[in-house]
N, C-alpha and C. Protein backbone atom coordinates (compact mmCIF):
# COMPACT_ATOMS: atom_id res chain seq x y z
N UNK A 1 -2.79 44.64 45.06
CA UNK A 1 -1.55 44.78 44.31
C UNK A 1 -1.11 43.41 43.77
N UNK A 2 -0.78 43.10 42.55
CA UNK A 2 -0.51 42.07 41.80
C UNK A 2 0.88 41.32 42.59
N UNK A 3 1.69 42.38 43.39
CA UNK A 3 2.65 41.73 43.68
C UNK A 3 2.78 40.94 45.06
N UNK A 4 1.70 41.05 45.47
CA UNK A 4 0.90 40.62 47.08
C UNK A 4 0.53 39.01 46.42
N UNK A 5 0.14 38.73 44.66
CA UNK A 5 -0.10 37.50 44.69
C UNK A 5 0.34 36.21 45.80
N UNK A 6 1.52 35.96 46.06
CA UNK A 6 2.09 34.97 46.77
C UNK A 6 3.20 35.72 48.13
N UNK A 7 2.58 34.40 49.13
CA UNK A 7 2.85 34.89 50.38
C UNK A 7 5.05 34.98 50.19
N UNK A 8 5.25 35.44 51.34
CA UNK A 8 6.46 35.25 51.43
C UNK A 8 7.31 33.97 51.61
N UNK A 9 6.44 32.96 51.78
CA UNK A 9 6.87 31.42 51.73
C UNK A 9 7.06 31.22 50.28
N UNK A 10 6.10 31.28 49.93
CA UNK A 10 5.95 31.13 47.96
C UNK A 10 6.97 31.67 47.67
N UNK A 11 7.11 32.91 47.63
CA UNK A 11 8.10 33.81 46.94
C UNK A 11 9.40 33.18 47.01
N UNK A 12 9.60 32.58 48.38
CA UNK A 12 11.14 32.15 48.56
C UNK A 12 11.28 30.53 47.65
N UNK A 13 10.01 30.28 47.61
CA UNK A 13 9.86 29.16 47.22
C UNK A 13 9.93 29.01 45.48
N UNK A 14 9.52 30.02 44.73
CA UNK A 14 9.57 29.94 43.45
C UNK A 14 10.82 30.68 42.98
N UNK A 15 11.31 31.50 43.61
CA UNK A 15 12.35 32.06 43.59
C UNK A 15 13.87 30.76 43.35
N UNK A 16 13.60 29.76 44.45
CA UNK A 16 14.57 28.63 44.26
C UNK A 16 14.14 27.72 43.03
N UNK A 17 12.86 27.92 42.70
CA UNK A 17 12.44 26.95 41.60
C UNK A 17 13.28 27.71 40.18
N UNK A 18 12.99 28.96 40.56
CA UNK A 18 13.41 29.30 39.42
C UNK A 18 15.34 29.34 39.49
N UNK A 19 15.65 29.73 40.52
CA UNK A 19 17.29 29.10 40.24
C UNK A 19 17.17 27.77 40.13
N UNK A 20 16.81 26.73 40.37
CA UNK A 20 17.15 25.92 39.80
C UNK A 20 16.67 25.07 37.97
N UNK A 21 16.21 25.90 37.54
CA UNK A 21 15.45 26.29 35.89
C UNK A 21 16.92 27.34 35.52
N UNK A 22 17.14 28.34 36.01
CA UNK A 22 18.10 29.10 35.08
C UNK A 22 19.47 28.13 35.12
N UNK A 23 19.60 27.71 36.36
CA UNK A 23 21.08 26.55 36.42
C UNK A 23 21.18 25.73 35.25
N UNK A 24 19.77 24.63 35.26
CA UNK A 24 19.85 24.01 33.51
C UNK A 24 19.94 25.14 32.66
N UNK A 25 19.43 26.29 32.29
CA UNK A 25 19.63 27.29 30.94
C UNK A 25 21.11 27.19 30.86
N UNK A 26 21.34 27.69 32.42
CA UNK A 26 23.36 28.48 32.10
C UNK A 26 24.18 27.30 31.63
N UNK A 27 23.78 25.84 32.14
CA UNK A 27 24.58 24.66 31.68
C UNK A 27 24.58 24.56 30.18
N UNK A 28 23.28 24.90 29.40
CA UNK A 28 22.95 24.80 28.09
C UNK A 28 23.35 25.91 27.20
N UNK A 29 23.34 26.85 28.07
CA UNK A 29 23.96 28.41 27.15
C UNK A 29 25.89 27.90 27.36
N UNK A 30 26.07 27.80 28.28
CA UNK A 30 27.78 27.63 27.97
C UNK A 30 28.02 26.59 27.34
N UNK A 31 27.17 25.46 27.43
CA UNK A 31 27.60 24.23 26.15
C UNK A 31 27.46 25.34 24.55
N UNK A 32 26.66 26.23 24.08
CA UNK A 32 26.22 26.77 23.13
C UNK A 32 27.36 27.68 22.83
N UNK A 33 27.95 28.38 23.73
CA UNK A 33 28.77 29.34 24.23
C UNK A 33 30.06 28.91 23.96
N UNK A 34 29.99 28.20 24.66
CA UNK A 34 31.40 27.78 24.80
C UNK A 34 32.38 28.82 25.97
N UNK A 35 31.23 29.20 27.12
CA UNK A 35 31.79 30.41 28.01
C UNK A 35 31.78 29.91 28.67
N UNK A 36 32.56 30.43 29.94
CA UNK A 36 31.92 30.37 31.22
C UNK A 36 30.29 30.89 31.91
N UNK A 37 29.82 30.71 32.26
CA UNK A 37 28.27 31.35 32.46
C UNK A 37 28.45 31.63 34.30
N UNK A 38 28.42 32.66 34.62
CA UNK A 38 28.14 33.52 36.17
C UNK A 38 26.40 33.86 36.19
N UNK A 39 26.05 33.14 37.12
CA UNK A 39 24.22 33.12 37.01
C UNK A 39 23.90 33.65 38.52
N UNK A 40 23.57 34.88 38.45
CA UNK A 40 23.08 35.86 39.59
C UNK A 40 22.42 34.93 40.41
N UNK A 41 21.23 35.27 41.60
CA UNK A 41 20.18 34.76 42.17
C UNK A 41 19.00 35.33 41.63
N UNK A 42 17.95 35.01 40.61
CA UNK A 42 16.76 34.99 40.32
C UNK A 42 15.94 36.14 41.44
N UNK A 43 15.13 37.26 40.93
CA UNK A 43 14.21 37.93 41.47
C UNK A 43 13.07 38.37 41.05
N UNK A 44 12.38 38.02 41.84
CA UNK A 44 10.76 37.59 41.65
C UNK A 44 9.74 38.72 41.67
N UNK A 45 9.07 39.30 40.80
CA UNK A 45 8.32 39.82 41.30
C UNK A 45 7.22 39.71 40.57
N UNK A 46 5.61 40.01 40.49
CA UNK A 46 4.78 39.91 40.15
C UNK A 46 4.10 41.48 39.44
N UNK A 47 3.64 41.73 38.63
CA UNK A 47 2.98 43.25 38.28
C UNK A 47 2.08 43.09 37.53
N UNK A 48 1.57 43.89 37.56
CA UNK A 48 0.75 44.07 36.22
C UNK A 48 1.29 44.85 34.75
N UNK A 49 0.95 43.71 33.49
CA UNK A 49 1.64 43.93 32.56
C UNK A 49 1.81 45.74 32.39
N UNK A 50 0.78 46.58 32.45
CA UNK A 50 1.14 48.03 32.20
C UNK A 50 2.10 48.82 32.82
N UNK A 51 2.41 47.98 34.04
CA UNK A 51 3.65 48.26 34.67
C UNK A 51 4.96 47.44 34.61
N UNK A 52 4.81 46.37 33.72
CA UNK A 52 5.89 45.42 33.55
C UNK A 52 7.19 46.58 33.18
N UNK A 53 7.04 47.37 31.83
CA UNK A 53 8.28 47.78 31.19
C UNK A 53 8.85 48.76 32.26
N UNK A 54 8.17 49.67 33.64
CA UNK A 54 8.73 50.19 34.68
C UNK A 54 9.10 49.61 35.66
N UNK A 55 8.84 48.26 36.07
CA UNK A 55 9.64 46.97 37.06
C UNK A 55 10.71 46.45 36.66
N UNK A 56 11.24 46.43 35.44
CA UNK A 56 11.75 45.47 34.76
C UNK A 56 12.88 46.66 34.70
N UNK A 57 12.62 48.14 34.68
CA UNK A 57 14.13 49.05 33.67
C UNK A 57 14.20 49.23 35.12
N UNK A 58 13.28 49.35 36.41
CA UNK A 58 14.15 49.56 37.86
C UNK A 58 14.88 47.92 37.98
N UNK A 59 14.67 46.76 37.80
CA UNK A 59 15.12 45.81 38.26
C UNK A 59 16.42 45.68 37.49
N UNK A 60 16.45 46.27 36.40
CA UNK A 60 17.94 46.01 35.46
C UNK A 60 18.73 46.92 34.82
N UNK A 61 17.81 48.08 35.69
CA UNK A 61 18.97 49.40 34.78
C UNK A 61 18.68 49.57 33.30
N UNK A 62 17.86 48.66 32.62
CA UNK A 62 17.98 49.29 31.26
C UNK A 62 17.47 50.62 30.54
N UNK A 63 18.01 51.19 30.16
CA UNK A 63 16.96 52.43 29.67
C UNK A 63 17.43 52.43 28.34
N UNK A 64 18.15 51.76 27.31
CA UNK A 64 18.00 51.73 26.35
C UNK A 64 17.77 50.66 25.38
N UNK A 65 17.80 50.35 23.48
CA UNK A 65 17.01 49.51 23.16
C UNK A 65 17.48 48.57 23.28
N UNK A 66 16.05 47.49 23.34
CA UNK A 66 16.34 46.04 23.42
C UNK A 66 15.93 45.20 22.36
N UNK A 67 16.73 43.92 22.16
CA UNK A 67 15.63 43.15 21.26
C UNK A 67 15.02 41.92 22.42
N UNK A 68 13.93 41.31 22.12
CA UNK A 68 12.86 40.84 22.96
C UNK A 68 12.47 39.33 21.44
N UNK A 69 12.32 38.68 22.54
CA UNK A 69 11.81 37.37 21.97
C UNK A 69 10.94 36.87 23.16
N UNK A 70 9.60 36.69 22.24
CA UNK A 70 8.94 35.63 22.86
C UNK A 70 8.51 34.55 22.41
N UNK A 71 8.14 33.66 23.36
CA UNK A 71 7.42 32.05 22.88
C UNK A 71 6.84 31.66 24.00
N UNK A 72 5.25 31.19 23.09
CA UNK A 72 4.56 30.70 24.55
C UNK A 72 4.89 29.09 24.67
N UNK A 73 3.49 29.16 25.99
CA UNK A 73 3.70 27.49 26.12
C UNK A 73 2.43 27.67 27.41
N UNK A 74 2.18 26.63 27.10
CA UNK A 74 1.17 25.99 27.65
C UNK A 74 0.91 24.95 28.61
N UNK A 75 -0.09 24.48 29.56
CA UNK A 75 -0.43 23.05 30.19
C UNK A 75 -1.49 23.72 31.05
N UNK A 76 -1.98 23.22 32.46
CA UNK A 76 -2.26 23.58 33.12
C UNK A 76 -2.50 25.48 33.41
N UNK A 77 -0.85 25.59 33.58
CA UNK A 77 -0.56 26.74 33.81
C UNK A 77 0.26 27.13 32.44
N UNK A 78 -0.50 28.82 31.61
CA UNK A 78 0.16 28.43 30.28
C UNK A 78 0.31 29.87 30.29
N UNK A 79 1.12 30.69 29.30
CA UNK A 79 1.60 31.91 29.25
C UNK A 79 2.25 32.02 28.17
N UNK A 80 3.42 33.46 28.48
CA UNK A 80 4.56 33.50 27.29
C UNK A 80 5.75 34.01 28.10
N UNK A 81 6.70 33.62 27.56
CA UNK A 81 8.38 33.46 28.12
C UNK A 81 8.59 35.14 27.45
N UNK A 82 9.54 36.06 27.89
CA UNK A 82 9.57 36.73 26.85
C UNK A 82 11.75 36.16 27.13
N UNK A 83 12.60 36.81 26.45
CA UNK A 83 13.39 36.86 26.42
C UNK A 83 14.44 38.12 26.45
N UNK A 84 14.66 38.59 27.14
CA UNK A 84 14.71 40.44 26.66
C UNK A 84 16.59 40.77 26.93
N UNK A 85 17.33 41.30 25.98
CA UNK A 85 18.47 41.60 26.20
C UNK A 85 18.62 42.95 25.47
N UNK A 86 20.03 44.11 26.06
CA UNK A 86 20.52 44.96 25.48
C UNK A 86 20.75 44.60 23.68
N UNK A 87 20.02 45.18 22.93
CA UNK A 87 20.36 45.12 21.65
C UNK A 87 21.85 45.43 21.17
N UNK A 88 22.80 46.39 21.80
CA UNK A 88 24.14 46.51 21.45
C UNK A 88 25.04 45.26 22.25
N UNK A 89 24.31 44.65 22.55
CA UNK A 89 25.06 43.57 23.30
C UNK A 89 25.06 41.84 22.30
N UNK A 90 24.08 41.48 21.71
CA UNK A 90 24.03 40.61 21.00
C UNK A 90 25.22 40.19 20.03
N UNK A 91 25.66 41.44 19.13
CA UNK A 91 26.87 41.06 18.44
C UNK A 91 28.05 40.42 18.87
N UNK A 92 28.33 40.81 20.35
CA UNK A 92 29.35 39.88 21.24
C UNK A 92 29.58 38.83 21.19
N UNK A 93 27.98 38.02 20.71
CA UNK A 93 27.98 36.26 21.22
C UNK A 93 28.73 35.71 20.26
N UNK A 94 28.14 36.37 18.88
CA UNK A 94 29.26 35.80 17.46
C UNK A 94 30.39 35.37 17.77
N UNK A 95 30.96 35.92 18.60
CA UNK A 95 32.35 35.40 18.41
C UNK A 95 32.73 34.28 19.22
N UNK A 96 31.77 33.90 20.46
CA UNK A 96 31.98 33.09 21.25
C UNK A 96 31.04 31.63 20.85
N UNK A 97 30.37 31.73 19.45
CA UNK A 97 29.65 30.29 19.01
C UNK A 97 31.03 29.88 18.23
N UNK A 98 30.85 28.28 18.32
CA UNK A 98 31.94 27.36 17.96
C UNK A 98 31.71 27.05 16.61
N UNK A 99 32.60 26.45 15.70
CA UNK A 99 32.93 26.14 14.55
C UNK A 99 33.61 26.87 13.84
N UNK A 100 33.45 26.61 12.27
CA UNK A 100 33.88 27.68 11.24
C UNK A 100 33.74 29.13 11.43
N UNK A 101 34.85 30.00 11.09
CA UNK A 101 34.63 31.25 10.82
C UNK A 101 33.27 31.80 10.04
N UNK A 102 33.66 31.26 8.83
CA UNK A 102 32.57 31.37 7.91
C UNK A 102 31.24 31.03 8.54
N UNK A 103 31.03 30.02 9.10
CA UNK A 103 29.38 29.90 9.99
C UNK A 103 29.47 31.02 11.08
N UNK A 104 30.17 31.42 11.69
CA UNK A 104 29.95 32.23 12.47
C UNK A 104 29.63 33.68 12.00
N UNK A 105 30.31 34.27 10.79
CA UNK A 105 30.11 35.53 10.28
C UNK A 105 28.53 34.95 10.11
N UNK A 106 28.38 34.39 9.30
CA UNK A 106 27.21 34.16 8.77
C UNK A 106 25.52 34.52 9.68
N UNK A 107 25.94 34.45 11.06
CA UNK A 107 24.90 34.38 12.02
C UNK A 107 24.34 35.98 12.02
N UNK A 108 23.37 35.85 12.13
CA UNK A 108 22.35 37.40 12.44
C UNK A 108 22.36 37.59 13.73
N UNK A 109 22.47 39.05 14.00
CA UNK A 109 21.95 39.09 15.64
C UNK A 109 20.55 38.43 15.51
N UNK A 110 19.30 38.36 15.06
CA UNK A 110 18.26 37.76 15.12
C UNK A 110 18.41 36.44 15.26
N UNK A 111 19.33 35.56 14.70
CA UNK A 111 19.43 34.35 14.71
C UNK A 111 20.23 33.56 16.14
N UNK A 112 21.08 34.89 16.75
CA UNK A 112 21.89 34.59 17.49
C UNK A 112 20.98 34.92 19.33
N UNK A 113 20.00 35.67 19.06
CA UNK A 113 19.19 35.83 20.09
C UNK A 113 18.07 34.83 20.10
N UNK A 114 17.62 34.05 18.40
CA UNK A 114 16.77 33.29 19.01
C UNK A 114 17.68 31.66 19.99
N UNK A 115 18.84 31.64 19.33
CA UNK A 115 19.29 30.49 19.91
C UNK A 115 19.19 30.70 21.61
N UNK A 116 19.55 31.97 21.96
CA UNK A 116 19.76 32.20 23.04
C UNK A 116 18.42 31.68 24.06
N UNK A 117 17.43 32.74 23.30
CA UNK A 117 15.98 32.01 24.07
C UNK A 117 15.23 31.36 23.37
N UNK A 118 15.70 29.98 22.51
CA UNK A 118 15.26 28.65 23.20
C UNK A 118 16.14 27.84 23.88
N UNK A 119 17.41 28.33 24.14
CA UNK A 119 17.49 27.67 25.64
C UNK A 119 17.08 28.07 26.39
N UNK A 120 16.88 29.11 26.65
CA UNK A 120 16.67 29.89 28.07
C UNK A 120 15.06 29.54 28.46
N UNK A 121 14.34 29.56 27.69
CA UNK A 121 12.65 29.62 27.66
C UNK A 121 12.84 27.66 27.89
N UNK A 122 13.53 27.10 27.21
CA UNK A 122 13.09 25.45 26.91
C UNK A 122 13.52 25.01 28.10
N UNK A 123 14.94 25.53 29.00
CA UNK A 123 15.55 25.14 30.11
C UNK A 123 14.34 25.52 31.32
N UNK A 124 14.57 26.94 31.24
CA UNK A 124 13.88 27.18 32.29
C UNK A 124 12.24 27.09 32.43
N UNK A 125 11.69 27.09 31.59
CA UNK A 125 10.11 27.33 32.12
C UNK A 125 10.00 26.23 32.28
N UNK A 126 10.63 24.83 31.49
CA UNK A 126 10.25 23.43 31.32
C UNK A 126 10.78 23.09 32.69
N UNK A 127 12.06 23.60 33.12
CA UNK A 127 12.38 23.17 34.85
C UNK A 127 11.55 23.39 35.27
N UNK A 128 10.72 24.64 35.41
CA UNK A 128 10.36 25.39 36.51
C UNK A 128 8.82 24.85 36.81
N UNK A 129 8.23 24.68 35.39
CA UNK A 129 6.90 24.09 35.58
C UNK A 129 6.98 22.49 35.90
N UNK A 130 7.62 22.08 35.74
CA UNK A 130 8.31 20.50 35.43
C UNK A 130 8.06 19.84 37.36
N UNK A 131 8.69 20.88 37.85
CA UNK A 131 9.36 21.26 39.84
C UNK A 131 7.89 21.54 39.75
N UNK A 132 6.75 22.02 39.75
CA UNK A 132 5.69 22.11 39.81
C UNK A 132 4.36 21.19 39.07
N UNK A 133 5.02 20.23 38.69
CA UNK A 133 3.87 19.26 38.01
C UNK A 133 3.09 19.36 37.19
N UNK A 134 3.86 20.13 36.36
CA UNK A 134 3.00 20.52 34.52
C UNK A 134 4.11 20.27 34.00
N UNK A 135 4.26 19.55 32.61
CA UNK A 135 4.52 19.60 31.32
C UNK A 135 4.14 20.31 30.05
N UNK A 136 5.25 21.68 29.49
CA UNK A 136 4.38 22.71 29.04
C UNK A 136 4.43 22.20 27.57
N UNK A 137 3.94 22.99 26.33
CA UNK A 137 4.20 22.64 25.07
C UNK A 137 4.45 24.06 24.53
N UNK A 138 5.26 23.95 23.79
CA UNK A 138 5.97 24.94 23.75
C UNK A 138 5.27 25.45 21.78
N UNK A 139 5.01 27.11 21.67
CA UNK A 139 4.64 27.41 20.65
C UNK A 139 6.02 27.84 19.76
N UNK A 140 5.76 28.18 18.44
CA UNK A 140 7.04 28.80 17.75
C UNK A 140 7.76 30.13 18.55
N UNK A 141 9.10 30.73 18.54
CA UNK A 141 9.25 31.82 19.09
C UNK A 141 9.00 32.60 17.64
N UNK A 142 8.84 33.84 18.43
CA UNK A 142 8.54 34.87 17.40
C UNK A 142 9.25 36.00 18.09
N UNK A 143 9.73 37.34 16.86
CA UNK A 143 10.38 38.40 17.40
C UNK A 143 9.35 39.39 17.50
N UNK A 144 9.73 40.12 18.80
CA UNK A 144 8.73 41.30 19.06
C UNK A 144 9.49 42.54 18.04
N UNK A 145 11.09 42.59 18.24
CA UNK A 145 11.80 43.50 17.81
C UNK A 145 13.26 43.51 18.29
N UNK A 146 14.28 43.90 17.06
CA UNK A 146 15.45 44.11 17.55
C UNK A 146 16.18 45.26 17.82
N UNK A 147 15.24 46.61 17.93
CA UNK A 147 15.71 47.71 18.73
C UNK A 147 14.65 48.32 19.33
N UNK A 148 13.97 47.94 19.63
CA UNK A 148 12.71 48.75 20.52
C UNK A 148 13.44 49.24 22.07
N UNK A 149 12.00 50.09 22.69
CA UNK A 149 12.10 50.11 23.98
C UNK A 149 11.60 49.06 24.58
N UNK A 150 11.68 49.09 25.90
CA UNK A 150 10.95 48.84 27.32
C UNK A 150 9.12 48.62 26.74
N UNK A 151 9.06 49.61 26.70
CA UNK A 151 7.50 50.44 26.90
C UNK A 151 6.92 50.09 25.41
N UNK A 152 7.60 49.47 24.12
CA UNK A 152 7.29 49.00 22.81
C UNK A 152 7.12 47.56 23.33
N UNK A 153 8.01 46.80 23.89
CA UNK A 153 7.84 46.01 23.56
C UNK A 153 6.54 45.23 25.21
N UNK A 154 6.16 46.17 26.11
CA UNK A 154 5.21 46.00 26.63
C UNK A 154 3.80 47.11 26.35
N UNK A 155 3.92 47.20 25.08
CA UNK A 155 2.43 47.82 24.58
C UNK A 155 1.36 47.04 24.61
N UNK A 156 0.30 48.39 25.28
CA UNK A 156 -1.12 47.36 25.19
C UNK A 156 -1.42 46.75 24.46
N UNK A 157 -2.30 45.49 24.02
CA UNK A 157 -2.48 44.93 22.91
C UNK A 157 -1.57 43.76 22.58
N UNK A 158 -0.06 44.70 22.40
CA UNK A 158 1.23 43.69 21.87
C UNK A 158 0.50 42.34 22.19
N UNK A 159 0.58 42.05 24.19
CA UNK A 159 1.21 41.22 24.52
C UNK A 159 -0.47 40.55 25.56
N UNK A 160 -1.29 39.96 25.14
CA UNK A 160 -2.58 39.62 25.57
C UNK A 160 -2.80 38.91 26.83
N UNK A 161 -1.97 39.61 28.09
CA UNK A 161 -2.07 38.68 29.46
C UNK A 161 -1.95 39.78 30.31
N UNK A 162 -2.07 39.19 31.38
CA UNK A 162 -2.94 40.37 32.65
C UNK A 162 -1.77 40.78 33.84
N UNK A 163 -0.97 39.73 34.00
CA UNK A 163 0.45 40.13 34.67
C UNK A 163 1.64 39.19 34.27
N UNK A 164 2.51 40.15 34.42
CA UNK A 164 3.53 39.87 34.54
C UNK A 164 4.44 38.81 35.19
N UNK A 165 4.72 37.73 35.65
CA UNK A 165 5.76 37.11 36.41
C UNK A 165 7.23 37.26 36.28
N UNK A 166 7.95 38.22 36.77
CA UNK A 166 9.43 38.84 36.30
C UNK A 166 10.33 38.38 36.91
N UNK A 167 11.27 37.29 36.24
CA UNK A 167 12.19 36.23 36.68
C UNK A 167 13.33 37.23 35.84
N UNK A 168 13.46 37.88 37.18
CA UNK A 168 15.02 38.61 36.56
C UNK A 168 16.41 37.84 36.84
N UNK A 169 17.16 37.36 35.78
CA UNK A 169 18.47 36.85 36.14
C UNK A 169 19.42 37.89 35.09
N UNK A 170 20.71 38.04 35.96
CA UNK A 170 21.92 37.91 34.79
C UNK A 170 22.91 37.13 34.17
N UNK A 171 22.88 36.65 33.33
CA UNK A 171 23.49 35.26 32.44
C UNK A 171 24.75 36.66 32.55
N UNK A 172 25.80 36.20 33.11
CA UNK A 172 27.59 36.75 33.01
C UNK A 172 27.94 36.04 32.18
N UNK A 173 28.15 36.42 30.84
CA UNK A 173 29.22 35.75 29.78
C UNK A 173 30.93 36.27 30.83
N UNK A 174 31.94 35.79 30.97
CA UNK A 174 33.09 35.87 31.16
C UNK A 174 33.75 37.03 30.16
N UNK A 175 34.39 37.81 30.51
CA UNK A 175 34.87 38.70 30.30
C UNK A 175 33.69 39.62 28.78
N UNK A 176 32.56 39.62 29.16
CA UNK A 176 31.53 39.72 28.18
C UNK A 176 30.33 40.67 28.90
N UNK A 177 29.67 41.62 27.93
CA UNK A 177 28.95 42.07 29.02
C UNK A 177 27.65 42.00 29.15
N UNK A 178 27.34 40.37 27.75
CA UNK A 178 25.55 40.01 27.64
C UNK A 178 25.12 39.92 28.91
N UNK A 179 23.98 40.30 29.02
CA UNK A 179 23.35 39.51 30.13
C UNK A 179 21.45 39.68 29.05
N UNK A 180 20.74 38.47 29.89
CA UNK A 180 19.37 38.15 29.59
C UNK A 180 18.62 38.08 30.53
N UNK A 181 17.53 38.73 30.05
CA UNK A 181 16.28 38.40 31.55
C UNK A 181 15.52 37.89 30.51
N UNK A 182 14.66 36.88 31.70
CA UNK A 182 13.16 36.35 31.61
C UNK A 182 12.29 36.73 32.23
N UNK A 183 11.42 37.18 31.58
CA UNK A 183 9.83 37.46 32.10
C UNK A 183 8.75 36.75 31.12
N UNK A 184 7.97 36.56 32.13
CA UNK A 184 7.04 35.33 32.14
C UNK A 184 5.80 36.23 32.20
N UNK A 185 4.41 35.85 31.21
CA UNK A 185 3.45 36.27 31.37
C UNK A 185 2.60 35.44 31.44
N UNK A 186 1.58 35.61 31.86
CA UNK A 186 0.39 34.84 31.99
C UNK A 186 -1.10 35.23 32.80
N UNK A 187 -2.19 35.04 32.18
CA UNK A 187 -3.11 35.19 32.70
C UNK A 187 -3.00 35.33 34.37
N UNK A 188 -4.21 36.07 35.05
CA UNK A 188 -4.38 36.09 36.53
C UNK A 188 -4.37 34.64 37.50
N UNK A 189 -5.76 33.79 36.47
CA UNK A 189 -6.30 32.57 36.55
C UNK A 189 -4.49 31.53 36.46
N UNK A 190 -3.79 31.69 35.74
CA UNK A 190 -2.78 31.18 35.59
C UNK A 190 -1.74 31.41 36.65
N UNK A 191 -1.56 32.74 37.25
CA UNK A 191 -0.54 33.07 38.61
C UNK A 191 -1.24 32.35 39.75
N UNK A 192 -2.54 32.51 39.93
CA UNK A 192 -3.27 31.42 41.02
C UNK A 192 -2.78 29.88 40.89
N UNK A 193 -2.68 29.56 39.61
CA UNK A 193 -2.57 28.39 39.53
C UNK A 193 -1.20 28.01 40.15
N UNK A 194 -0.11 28.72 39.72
CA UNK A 194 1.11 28.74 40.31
C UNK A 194 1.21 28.54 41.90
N UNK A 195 0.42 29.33 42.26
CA UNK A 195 0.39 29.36 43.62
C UNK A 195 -0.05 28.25 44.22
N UNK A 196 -0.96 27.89 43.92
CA UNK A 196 -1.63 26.44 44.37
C UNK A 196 -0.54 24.90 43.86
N UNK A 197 0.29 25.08 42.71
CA UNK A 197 0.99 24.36 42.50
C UNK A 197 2.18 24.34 43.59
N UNK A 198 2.23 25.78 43.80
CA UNK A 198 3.69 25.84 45.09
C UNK A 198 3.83 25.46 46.48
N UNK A 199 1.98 25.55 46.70
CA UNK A 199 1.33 25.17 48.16
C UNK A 199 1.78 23.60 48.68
N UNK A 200 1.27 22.74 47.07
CA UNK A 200 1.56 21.39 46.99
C UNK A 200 2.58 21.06 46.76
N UNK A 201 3.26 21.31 46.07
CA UNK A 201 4.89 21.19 46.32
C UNK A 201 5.41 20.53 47.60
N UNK A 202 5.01 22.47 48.62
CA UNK A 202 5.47 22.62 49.96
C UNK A 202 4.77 21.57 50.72
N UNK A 203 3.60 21.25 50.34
CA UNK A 203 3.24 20.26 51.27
C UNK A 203 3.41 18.83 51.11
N UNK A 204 4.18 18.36 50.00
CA UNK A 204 4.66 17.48 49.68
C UNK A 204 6.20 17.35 50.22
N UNK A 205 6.82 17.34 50.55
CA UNK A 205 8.49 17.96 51.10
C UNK A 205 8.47 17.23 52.36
């Protein structure tokens, strides 16, 4: 089972890596924001991509559409970030980016979700691999879609990696009801690598 990858030491162990990767995002989304940001505890689990879009709607309740952004990145250990939020939820943020009226009408939900994940993808994967001793490089983001499902936007083919790494958080906008998850993909050869990066970590400490 894909989710047996890493022992229960690991788990607790990347689990804190990764709160401390979403902590820089939420600092960078409320500078963007101009919100308050409420940042859950990070939950970890591992799958295989054909089961990603059924881990992901039990881990967050979603059952309806989303828009999804991804962007890879690379080093050592290399993959793709995806970015995934309620599509009726995006229009909310408009009102909470700073400046002119006029710049603010002006924003697309497309434009307003990619800002979202490249912080979220640039904060966190760059923490997270960073706490693990890679420096990633980061590719263009690209949109999968801004009303798909679950199950669209983890179609075979789509998305060319073997599991899943599902860093579920909820970003709490303040009196708001966005929230964003990250899920992380990457080759098999690449979750090993993780693991062996987490070993050394721990045995570095």
């Amino acid at each position: 089972m894909p989710d047996q990858v890493f022992t229960e030491i690991q788990r607790d162990a990347l689990q804190e890596i990764a709160n401390l990767g979403m902590g820089q995002a939420a600092t960078r989304l409320s500078g963007l924001l101009d919100a308050f940001i409420e940042l859950s505890v990070p939950r970890v689990r591992v799958v295989a991509v054909s089961e990603a879009a059924h881990a992901l709607r039990e881990m967050t309740g979603i059952d309806g559409p989303v828009t999804a952004v991804r962007q890879g990145f690379r080093s050592e250990i290399k993959g793709e970030a995806l970015v995934i939020c309620r599509s009726g939820e995006i229009d909310e943020l408009g009102a909470l980016i700073g400046g002119p009226q006029s710049t603010r009408d002006a924003l697309t939900g497309q434009e307003l979700i990619f800002d979202v994940a490249n912080v979220l993808c640039g904060a966190c994967v760059s923490s997270m691999l960073d706490q693990l001793g890679r420096l990633p490089v980061f590719s263009q983001p690209g949109l999968l879609g801004l009303t798909i499902m679950l199950d669209e936007v983890f179609q075979p083919g789509m998305l060319a990696r073997d599991l899943a790494l599902l860093v579920e958080v909820n970003f709490a906008l303040e009196d708001q009801r966005f929230r964003a998850h990250l899920v992380m993909l990457m080759a098999e050869e690449s979750i090993h690598r993780v693991s062996r990066a987490i070993d050394a970590l721990l045995l570095s400490l």
